[in-house]
Every structure is written in C-alpha cells, then in structure tokens.
C-alpha atoms as a PDB file:
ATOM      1  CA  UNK A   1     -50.176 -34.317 -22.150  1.00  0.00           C
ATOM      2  CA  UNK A   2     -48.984 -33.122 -25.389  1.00  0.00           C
ATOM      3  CA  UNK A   3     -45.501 -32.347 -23.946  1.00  0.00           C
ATOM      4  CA  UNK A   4     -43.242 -33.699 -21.254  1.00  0.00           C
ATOM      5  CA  UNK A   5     -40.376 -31.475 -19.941  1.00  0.00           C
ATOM      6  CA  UNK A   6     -38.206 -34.413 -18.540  1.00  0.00           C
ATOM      7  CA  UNK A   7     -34.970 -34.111 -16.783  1.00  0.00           C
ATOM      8  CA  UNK A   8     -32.189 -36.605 -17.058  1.00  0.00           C
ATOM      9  CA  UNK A   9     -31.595 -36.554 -13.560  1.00  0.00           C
ATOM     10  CA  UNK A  10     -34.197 -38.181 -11.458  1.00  0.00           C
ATOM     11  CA  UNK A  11     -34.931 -40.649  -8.497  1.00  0.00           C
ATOM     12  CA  UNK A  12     -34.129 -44.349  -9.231  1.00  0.00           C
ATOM     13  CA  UNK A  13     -33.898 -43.890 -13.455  1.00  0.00           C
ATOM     14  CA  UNK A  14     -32.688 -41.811 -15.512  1.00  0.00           C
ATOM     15  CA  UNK A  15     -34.747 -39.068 -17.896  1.00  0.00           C
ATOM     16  CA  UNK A  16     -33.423 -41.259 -21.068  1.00  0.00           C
ATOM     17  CA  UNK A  17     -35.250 -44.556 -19.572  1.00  0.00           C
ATOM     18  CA  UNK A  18     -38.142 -42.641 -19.482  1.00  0.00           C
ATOM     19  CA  UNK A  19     -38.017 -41.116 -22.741  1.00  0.00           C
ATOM     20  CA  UNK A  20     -37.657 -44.254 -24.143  1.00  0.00           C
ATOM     21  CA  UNK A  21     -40.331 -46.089 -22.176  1.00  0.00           C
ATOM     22  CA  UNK A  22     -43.196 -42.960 -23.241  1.00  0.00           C
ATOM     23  CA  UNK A  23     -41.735 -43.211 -26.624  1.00  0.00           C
ATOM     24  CA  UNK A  24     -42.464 -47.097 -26.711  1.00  0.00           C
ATOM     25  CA  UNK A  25     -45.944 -46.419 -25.291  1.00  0.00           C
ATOM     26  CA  UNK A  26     -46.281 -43.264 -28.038  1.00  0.00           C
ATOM     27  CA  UNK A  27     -45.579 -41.168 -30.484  1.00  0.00           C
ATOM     28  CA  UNK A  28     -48.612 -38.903 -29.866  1.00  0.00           C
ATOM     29  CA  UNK A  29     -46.635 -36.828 -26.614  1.00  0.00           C
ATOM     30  CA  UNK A  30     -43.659 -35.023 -27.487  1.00  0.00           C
ATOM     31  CA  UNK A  31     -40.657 -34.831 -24.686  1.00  0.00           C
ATOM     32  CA  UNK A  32     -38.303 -31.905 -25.027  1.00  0.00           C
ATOM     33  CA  UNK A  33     -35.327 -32.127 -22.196  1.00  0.00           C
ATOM     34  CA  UNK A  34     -34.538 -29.767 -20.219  1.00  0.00           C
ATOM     35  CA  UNK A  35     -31.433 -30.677 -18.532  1.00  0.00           C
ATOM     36  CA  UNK A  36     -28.122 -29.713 -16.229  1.00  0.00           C
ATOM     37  CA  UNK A  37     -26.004 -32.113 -18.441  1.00  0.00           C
ATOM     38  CA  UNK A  38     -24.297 -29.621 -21.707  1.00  0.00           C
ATOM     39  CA  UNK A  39     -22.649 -32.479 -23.183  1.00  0.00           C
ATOM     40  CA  UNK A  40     -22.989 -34.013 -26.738  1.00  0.00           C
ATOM     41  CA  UNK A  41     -23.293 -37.706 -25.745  1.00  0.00           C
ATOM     42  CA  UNK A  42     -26.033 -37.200 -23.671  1.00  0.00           C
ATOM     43  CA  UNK A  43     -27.692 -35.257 -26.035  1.00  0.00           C
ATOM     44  CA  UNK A  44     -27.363 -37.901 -28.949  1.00  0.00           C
ATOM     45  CA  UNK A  45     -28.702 -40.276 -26.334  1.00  0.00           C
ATOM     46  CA  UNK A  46     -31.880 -38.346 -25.887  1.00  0.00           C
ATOM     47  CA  UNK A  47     -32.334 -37.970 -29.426  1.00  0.00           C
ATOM     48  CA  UNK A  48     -32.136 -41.468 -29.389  1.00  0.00           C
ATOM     49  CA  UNK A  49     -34.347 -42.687 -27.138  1.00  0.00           C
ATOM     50  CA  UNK A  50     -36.643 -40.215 -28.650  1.00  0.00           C
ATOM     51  CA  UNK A  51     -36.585 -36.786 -27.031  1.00  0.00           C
ATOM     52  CA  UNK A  52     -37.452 -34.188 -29.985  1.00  0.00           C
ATOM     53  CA  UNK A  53     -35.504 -31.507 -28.191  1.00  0.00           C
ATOM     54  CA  UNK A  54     -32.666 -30.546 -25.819  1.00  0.00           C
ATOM     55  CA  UNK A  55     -32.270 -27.447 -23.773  1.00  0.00           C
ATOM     56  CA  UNK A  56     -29.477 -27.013 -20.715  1.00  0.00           C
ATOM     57  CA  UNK A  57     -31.230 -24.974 -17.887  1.00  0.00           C
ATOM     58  CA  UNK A  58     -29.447 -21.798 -18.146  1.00  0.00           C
ATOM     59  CA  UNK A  59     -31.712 -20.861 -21.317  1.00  0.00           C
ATOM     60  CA  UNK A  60     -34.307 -18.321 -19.776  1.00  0.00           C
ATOM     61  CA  UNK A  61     -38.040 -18.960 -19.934  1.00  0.00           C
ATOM     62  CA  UNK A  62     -39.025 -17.488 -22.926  1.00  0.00           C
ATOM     63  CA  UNK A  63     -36.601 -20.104 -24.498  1.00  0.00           C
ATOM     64  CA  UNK A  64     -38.410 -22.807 -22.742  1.00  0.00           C
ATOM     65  CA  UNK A  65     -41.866 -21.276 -23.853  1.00  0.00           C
ATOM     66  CA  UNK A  66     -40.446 -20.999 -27.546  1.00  0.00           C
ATOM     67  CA  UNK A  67     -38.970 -24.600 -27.544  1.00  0.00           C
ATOM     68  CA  UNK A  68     -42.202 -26.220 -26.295  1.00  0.00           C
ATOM     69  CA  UNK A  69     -43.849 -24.392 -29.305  1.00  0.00           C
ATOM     70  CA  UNK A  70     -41.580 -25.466 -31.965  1.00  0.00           C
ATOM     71  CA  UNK A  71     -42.044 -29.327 -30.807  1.00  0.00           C
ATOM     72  CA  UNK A  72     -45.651 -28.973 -30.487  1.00  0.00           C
ATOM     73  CA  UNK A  73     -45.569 -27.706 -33.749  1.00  0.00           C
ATOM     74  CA  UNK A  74     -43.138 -30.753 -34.994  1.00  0.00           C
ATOM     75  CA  UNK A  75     -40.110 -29.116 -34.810  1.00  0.00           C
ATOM     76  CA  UNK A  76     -36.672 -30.542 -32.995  1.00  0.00           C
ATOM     77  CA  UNK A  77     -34.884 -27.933 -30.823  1.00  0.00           C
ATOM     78  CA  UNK A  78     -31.119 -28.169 -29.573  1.00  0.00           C
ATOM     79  CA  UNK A  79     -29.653 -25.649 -27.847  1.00  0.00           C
ATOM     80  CA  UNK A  80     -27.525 -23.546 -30.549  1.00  0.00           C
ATOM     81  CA  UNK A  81     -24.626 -23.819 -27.847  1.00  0.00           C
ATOM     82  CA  UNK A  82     -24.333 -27.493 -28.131  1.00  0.00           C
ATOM     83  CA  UNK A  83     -25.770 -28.060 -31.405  1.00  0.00           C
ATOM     84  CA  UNK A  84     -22.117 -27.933 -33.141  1.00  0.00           C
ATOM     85  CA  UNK A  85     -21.042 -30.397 -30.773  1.00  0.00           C
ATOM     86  CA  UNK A  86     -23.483 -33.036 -31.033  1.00  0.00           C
ATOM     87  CA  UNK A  87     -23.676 -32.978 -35.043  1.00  0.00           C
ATOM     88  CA  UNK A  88     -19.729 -33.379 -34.785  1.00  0.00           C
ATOM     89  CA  UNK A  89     -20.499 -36.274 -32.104  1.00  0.00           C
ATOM     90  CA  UNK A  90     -22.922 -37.615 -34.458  1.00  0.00           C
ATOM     91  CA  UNK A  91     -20.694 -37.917 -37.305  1.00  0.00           C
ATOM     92  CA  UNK A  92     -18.208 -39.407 -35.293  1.00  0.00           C
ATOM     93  CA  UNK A  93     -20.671 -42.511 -34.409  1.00  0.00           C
ATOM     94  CA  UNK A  94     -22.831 -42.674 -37.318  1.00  0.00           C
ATOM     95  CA  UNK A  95     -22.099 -46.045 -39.357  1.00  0.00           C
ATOM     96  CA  UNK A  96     -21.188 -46.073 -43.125  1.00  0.00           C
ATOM     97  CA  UNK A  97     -23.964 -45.976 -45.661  1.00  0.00           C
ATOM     98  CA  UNK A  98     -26.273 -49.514 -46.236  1.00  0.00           C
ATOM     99  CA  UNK A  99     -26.250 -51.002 -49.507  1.00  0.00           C
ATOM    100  CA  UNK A 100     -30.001 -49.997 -49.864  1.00  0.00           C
ATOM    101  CA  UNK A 101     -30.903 -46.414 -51.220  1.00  0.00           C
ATOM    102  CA  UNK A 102     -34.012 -47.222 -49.810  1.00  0.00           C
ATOM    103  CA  UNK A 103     -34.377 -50.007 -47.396  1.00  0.00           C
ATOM    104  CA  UNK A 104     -37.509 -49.346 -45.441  1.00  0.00           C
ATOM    105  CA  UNK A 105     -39.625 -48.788 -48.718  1.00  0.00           C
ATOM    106  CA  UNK A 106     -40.546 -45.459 -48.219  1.00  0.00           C
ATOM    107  CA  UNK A 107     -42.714 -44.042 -51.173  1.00  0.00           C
ATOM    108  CA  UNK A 108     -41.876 -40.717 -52.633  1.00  0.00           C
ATOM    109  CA  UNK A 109     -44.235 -38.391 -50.534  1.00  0.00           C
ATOM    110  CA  UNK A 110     -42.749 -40.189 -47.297  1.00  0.00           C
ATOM    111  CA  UNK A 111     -39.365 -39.647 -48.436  1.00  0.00           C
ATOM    112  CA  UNK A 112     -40.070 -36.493 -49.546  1.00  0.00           C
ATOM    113  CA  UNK A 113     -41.803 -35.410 -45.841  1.00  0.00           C
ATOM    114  CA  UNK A 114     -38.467 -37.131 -44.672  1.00  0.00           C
ATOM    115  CA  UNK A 115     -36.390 -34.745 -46.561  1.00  0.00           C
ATOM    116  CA  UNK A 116     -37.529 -31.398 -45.934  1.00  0.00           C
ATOM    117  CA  UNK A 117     -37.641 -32.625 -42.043  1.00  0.00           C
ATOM    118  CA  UNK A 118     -34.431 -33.101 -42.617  1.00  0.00           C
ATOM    119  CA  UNK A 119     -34.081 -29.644 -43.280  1.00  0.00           C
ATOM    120  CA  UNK A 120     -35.357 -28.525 -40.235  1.00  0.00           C
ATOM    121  CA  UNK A 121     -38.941 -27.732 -42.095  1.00  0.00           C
ATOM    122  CA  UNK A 122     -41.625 -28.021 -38.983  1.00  0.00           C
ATOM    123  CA  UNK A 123     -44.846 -30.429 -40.145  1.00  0.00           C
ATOM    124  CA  UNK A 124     -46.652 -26.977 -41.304  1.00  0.00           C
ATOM    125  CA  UNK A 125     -43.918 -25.820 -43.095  1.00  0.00           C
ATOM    126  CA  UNK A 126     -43.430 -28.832 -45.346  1.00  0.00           C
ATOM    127  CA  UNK A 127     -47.569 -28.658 -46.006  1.00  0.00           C
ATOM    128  CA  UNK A 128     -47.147 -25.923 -47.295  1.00  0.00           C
ATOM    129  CA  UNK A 129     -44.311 -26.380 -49.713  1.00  0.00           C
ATOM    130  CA  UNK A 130     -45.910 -29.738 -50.897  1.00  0.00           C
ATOM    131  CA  UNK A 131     -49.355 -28.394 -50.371  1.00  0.00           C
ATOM    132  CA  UNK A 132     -50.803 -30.266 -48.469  1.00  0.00           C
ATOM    133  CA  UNK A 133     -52.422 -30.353 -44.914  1.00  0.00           C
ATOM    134  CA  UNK A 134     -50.488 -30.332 -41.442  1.00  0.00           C
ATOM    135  CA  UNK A 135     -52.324 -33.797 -40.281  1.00  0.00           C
ATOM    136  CA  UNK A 136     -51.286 -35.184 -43.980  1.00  0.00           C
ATOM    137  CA  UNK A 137     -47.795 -34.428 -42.768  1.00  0.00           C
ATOM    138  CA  UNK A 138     -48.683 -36.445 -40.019  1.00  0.00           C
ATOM    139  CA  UNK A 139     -49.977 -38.929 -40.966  1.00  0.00           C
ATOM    140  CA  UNK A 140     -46.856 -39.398 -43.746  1.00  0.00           C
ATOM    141  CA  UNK A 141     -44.554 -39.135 -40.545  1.00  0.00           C
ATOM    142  CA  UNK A 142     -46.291 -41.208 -38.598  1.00  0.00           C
ATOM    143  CA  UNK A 143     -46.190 -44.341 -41.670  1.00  0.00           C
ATOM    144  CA  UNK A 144     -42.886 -43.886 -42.361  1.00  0.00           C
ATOM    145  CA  UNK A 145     -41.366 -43.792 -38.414  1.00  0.00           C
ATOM    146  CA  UNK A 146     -43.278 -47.495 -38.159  1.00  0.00           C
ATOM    147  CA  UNK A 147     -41.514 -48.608 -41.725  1.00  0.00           C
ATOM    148  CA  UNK A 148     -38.384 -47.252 -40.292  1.00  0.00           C
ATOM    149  CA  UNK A 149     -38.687 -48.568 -36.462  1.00  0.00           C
ATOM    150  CA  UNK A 150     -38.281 -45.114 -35.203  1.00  0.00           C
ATOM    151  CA  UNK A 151     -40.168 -42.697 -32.839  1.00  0.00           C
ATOM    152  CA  UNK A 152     -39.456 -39.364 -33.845  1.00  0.00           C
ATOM    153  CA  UNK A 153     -38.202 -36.865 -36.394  1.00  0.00           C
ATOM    154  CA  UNK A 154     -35.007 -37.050 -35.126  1.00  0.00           C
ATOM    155  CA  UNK A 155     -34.522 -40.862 -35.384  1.00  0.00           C
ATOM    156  CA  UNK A 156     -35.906 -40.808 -38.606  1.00  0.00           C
ATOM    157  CA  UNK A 157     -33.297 -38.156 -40.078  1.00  0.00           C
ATOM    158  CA  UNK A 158     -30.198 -40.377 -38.409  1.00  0.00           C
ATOM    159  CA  UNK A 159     -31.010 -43.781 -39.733  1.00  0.00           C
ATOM    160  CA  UNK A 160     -31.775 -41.814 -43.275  1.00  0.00           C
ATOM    161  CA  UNK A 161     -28.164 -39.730 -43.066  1.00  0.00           C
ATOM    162  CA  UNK A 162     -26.501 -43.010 -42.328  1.00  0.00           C
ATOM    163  CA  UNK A 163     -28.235 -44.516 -45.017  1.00  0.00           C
ATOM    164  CA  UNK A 164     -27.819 -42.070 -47.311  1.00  0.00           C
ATOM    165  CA  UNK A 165     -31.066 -41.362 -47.842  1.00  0.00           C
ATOM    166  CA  UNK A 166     -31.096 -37.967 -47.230  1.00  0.00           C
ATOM    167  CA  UNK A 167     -28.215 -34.614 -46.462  1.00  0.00           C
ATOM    168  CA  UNK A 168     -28.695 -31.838 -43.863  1.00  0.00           C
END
C-alpha cells in the first residue's frame, strides 16, 4: 500500500504501536490517522511515531479523499480544528536548542529541502522552487531522515525547530 488509514483504537495495541512498527519497517507507505481521539497529545504522539497526518472522524469524505492526496503527494495534514492546539502542545514539550547549528551534517540542498518542508511546501512544490525533480526531493528527504534518525517530514521539522535549525 502506499497509504494506511490507521485508527488509534484497535484490538490488543494501539494505532501509535503500529505506526511506529510500519514506520520502523518503512518509510516508503505513508499512514495518515483517522481517529475518535481530538486531543493534542495524541496527536503529537502520532506525529511521533510517524503518522504524516491526523484527521478526527467527523471530517466528511471528501476531507478524507483530500488528506490521502496531500500525503501521497508528501504533504502532512492536521485537522485545522486541532492544529492550534497541538503546535501550542508542541511548544510546550519541545526541549531548548542543541549547541550544534547543524548536528546531523546535513548539506545545504538537504537543509534546504528541510526548510521549505518546514513550510508546509509538499515534495513537488519545493522541486519546483529549487528546480529540481519530485524523486530528487525524495531522495534528499529520504538521506537526510536516516542522518537525522527520523521517519517522516514531520519528525524531521521537530528535531530541526528544537534545534534551531529551521522556523515555521
């Protein structure tokens, strides 16, 4: 699959386990949650284990249609209604700046991939501003989430805003 729509509620573990047990077998499957659960921990814990979006299931199908899109198409999704809340959350728990400006070694085309993600540019959109092509994107991403230890966009943007690598 190219997708997973994973709920955090189900039989004997929860959808975070999961998540983080596909994201330790791959990065090449994206998992957007679709979930009961509205609040901004459980959210951040998604993100963290690797989910590259979060949706509550009163959003309507065309939503769900539009979200799968935008993470097929690299993109992170979180509901607008929650959104506030788990940046605010995020602040709250992210850790004070390390003494490296750099300390994975990213070179400047991965940190500058990293930066426009952090933007909330999708892979095609930041080929385009640095012209170049969408699997080039990739394959930028894709080095710098091993030099970083990470999984996914998200990931990558938290550990660089706590390092102060990059700003939203």
């Amino acid at each position: 699959p190219q997708v997973v729509l994973m709920d955090l509620e189900l039989p004997g573990i929860d959808g975070i386990e999961v998540t983080r047990r596909v994201r330790a077998r791959t990065t090449a499957v994206e998992i957007l949650v679709l979930t009961s659960f509205d609040d901004e921990v459980k959210v951040y814990d998604a993100v963290k284990a690797g989910a590259a979006g979060y949706l509550v299931k009163r959003v309507g199908p065309e939503k769900i249609r539009s979200a799968i899109r935008e993470v097929l198409d690299g993109g992170t999704v979180i509901e607008a209604v929650i959104a506030k809340r788990f940046w605010n959350y995020f602040h709250s728990v992210q850790g004070k700046p390390q003494a490296s400006p750099n300390p994975w070694g990213l070179n400047d085309k991965e940190l500058d991939v990293l930066r426009y993600v952090a933007k909330g540019l999708s892979n095609a959109e930041v080929g385009e501003v640095m012209a170049m092509e969408r699997r080039t994107v990739r394959t930028h991403l894709s080095h710098l989430y091993k030099k970083m230890g990470v999984n996914s966009h998200v990931e990558a943007v938290v550990l660089a805003l706590k390092a102060g690598l990059v700003e939203l």
